[in-house]
PDB file of N, CA and C in Angstrom:
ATOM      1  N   UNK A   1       9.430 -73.768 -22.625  1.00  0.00           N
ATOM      2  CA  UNK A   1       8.231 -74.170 -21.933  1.00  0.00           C
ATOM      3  C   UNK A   1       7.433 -72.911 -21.582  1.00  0.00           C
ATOM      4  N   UNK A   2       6.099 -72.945 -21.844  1.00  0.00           N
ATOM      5  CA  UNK A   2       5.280 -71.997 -21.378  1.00  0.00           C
ATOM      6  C   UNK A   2       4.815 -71.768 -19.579  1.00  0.00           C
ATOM      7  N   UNK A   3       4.378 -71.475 -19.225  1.00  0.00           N
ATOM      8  CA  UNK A   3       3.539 -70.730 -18.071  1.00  0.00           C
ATOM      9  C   UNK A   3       2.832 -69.864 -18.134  1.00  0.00           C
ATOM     10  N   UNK A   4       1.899 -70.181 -17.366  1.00  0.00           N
ATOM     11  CA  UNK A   4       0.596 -69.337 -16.946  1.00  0.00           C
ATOM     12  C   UNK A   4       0.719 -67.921 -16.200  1.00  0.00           C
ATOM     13  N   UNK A   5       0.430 -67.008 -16.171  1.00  0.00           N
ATOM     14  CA  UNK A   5       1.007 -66.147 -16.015  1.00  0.00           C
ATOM     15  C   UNK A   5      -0.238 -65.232 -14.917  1.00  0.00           C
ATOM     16  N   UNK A   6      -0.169 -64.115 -13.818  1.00  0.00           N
ATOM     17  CA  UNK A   6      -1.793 -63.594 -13.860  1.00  0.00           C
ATOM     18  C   UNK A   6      -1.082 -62.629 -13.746  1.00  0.00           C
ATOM     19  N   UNK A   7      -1.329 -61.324 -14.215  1.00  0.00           N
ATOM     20  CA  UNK A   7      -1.399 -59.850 -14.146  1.00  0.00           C
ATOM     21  C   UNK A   7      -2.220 -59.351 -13.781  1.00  0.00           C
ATOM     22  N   UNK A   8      -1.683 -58.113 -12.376  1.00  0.00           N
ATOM     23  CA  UNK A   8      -2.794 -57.430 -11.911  1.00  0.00           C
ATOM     24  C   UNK A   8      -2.517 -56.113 -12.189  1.00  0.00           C
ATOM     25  N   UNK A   9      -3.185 -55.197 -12.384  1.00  0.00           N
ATOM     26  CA  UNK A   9      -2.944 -53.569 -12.293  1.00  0.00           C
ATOM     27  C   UNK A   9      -2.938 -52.918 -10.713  1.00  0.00           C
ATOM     28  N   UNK A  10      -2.051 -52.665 -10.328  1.00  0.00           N
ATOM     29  CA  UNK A  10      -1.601 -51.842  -8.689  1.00  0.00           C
ATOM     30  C   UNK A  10      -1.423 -50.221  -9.024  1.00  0.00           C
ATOM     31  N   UNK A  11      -1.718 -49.924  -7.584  1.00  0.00           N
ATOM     32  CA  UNK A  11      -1.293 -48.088  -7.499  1.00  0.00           C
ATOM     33  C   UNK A  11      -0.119 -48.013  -8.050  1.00  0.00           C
ATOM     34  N   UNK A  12       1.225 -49.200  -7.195  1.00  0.00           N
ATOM     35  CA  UNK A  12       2.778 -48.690  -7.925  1.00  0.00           C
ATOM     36  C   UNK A  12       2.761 -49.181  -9.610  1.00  0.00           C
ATOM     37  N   UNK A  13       2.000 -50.315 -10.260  1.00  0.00           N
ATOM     38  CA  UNK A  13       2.095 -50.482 -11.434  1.00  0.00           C
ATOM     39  C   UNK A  13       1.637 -51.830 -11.729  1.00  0.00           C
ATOM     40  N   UNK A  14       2.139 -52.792 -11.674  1.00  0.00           N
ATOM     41  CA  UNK A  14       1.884 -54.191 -12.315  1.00  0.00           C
ATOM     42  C   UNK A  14       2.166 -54.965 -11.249  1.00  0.00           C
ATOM     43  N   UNK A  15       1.375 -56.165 -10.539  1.00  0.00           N
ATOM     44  CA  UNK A  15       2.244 -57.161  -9.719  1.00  0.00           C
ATOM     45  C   UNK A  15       1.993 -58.707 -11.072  1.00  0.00           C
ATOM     46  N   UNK A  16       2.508 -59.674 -10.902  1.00  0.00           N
ATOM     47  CA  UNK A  16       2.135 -60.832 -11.657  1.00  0.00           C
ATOM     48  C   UNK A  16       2.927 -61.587 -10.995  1.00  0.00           C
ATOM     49  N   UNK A  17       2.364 -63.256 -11.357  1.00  0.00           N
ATOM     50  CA  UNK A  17       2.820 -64.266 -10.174  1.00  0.00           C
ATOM     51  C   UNK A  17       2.412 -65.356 -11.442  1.00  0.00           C
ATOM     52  N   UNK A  18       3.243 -66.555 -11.193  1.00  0.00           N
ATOM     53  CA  UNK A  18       2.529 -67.869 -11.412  1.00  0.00           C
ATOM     54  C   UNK A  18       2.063 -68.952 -10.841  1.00  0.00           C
ATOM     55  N   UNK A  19       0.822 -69.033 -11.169  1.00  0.00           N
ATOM     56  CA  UNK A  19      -0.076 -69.887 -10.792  1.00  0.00           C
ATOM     57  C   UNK A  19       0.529 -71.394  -9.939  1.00  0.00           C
ATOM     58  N   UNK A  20       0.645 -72.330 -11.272  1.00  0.00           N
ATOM     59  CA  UNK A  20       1.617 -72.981 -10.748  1.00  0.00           C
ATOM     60  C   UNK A  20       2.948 -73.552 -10.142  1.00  0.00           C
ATOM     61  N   UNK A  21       3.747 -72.091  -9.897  1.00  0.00           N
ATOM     62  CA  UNK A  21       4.893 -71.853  -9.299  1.00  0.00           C
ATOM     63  C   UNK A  21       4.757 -71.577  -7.689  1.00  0.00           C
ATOM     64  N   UNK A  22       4.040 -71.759  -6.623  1.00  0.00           N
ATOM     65  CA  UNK A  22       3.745 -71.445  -5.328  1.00  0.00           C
ATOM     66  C   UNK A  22       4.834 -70.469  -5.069  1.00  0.00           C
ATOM     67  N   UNK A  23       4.654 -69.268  -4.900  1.00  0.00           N
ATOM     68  CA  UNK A  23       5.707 -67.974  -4.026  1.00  0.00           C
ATOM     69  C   UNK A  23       6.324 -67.330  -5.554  1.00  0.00           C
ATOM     70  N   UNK A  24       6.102 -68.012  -6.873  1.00  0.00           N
ATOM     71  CA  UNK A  24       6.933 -67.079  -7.621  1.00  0.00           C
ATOM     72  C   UNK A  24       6.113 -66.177  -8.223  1.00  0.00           C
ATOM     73  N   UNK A  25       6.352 -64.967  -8.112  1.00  0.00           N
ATOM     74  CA  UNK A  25       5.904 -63.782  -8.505  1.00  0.00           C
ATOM     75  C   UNK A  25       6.726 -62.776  -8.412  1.00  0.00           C
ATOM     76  N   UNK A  26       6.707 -61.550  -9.057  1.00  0.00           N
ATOM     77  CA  UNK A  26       7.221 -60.502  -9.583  1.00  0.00           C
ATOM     78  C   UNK A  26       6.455 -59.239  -9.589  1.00  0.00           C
ATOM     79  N   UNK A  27       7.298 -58.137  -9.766  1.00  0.00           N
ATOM     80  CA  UNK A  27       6.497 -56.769 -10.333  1.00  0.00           C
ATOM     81  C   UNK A  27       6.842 -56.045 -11.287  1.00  0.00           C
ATOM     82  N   UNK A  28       6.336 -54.836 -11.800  1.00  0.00           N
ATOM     83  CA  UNK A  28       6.893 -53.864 -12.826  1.00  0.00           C
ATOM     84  C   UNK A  28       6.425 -52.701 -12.978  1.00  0.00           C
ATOM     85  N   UNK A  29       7.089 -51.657 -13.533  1.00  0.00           N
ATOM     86  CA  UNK A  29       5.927 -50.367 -13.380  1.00  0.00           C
ATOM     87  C   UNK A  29       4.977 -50.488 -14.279  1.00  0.00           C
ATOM     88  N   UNK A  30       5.487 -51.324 -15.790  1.00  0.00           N
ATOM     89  CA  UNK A  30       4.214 -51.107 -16.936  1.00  0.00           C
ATOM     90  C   UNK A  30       4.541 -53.038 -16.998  1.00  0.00           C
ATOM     91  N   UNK A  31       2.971 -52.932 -17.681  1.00  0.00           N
ATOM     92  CA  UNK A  31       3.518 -54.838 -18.382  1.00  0.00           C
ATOM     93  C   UNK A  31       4.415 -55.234 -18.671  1.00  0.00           C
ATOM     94  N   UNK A  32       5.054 -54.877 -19.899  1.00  0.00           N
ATOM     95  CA  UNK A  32       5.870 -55.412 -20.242  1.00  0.00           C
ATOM     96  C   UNK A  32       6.931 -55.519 -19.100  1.00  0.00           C
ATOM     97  N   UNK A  33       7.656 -54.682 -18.230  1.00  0.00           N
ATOM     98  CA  UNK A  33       8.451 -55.166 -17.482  1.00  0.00           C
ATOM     99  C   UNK A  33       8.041 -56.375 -16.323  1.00  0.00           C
ATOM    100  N   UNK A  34       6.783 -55.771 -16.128  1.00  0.00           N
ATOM    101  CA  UNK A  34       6.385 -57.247 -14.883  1.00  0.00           C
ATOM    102  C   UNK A  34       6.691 -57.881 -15.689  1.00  0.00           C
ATOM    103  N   UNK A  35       5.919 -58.188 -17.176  1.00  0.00           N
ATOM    104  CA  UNK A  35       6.120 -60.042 -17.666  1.00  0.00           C
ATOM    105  C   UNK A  35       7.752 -60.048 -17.636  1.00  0.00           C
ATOM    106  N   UNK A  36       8.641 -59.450 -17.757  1.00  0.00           N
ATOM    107  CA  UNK A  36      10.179 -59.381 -18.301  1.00  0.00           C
ATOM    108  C   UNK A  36      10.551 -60.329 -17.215  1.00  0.00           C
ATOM    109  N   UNK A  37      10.216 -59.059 -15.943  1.00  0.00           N
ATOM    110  CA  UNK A  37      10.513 -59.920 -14.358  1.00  0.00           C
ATOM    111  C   UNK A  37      10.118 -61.239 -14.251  1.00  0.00           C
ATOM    112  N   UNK A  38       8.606 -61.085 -14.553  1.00  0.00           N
ATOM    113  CA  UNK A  38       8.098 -62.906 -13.999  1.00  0.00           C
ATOM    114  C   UNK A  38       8.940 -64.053 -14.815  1.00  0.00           C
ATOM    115  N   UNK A  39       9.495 -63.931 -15.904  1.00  0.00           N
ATOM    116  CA  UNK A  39      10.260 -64.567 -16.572  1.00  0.00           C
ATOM    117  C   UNK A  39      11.881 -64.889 -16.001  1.00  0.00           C
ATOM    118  N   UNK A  40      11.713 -64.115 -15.576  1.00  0.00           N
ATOM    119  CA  UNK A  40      13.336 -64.298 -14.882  1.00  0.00           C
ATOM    120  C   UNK A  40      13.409 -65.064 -13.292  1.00  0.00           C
ATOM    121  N   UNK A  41      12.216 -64.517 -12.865  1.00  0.00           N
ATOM    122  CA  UNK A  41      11.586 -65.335 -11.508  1.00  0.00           C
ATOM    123  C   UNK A  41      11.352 -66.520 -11.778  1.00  0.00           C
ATOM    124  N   UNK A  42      10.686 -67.089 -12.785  1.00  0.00           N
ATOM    125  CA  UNK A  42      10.558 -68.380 -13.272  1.00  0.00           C
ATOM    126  C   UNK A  42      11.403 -69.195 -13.579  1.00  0.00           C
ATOM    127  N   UNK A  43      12.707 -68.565 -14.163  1.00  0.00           N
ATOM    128  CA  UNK A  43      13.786 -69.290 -14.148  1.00  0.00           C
ATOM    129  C   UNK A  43      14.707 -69.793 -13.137  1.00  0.00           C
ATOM    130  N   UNK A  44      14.775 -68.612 -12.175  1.00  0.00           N
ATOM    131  CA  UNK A  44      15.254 -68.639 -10.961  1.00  0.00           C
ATOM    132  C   UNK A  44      14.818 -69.613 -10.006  1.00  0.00           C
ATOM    133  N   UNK A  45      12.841 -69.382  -9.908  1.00  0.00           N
ATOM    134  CA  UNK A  45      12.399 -70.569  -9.355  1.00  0.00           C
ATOM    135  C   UNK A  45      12.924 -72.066  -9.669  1.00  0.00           C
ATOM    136  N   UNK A  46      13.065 -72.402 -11.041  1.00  0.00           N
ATOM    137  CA  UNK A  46      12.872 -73.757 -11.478  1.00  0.00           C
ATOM    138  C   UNK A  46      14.662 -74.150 -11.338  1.00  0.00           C
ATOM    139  N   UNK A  47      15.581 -73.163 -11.074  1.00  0.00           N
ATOM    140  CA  UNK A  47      17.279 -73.097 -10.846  1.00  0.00           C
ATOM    141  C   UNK A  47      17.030 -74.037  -9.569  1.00  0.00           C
ATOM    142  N   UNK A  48      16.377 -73.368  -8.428  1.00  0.00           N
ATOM    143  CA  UNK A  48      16.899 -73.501  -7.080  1.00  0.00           C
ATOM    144  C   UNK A  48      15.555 -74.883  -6.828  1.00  0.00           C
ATOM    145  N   UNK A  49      14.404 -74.968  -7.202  1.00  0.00           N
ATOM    146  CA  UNK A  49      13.960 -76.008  -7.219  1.00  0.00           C
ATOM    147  C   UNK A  49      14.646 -77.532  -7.643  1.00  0.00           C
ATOM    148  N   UNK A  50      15.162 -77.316  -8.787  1.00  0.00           N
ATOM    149  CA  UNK A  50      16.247 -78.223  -9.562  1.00  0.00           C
ATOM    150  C   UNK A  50      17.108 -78.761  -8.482  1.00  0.00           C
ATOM    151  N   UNK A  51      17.804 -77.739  -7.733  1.00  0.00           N
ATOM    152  CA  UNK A  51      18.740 -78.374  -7.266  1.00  0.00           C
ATOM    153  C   UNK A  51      18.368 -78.607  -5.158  1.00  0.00           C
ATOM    154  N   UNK A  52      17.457 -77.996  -4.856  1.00  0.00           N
ATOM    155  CA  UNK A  52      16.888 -78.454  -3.819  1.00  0.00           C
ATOM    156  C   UNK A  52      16.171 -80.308  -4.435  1.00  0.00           C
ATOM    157  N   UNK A  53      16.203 -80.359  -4.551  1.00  0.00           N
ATOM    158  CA  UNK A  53      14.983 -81.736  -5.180  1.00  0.00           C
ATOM    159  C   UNK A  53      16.308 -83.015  -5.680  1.00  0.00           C
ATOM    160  N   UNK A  54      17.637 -82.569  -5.704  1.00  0.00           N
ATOM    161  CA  UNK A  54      18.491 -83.518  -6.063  1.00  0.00           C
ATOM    162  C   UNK A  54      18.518 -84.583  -4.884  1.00  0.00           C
ATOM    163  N   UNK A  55      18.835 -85.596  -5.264  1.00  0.00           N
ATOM    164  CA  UNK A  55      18.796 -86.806  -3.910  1.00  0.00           C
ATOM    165  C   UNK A  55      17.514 -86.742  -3.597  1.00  0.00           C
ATOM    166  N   UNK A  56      16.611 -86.388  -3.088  1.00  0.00           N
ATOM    167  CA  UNK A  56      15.235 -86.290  -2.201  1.00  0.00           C
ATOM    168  C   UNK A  56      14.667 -87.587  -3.109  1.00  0.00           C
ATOM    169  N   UNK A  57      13.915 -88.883  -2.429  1.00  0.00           N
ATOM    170  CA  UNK A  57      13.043 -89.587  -2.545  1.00  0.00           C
ATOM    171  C   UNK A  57      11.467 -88.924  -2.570  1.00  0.00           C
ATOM    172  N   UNK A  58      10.670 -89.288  -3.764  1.00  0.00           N
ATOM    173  CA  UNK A  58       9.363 -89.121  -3.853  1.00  0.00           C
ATOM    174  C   UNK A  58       8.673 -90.410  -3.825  1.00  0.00           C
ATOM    175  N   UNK A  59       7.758 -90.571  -3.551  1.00  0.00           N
ATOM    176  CA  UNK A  59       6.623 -91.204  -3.188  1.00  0.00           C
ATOM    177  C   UNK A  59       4.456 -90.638  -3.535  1.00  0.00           C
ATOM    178  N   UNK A  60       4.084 -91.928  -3.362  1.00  0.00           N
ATOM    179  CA  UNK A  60       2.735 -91.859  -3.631  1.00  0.00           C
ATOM    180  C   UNK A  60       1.820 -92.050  -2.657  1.00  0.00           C
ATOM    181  N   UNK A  61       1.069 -91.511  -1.772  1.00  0.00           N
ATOM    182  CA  UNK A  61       0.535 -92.152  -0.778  1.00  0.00           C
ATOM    183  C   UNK A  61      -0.522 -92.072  -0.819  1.00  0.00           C
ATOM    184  N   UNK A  62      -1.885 -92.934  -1.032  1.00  0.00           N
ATOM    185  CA  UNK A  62      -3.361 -92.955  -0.976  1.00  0.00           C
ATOM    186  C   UNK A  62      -3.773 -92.505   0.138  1.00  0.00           C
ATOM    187  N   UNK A  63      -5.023 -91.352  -0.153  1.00  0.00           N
ATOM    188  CA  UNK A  63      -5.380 -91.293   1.099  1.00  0.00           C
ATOM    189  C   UNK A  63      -7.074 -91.143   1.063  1.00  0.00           C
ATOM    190  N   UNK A  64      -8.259 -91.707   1.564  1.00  0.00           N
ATOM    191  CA  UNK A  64      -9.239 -92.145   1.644  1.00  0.00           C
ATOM    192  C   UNK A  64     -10.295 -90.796   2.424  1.00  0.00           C
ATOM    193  N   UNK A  65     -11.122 -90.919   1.752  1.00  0.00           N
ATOM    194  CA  UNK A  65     -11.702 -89.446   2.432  1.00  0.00           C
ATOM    195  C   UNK A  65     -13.556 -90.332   2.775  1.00  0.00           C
ATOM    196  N   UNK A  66     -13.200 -89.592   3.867  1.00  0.00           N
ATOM    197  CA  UNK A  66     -14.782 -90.222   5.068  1.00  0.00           C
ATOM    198  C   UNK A  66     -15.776 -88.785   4.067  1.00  0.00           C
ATOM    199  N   UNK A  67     -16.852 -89.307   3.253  1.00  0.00           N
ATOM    200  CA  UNK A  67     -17.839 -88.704   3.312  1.00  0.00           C
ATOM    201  C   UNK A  67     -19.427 -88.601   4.337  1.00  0.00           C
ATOM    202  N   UNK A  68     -19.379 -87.495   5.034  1.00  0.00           N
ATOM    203  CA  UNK A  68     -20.318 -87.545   6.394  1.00  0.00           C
ATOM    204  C   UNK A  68     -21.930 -87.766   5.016  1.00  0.00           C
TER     205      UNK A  68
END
């Protein structure tokens, strides 16, 4: 599976994060290692997500928005 990825250039070197991962992000001194990292963060994320989320009930709830 792919992901979105953002790379920034920093004083210490590279930070990068994903978008749709809320809190997962990574660093590196050159690109290639940030992306190496964010890849491994991503996995890690989707490990402990996996198993936080076992048993838990989801749901749908409408919710109606007042335009003034």
């Amino acid at each position: 599976m792919q992901y979105q990825v953002n790379l920034k250039q920093t004083e210490e070197g590279y930070a990068v994060w994903c978008p749709s991962l809320p809190g997962c992000a990574s660093q590196g001194i050159t690109k290639e290692e940030a992306l190496n990292n964010i890849q491994d963060a991503i996995q890690s994320y989707l490990e402990v997500a996996a198993e936080l989320n076992q048993g838990i009930e989801s749901y749908y709830v409408e919710v109606e928005l007042n335009h003034a």
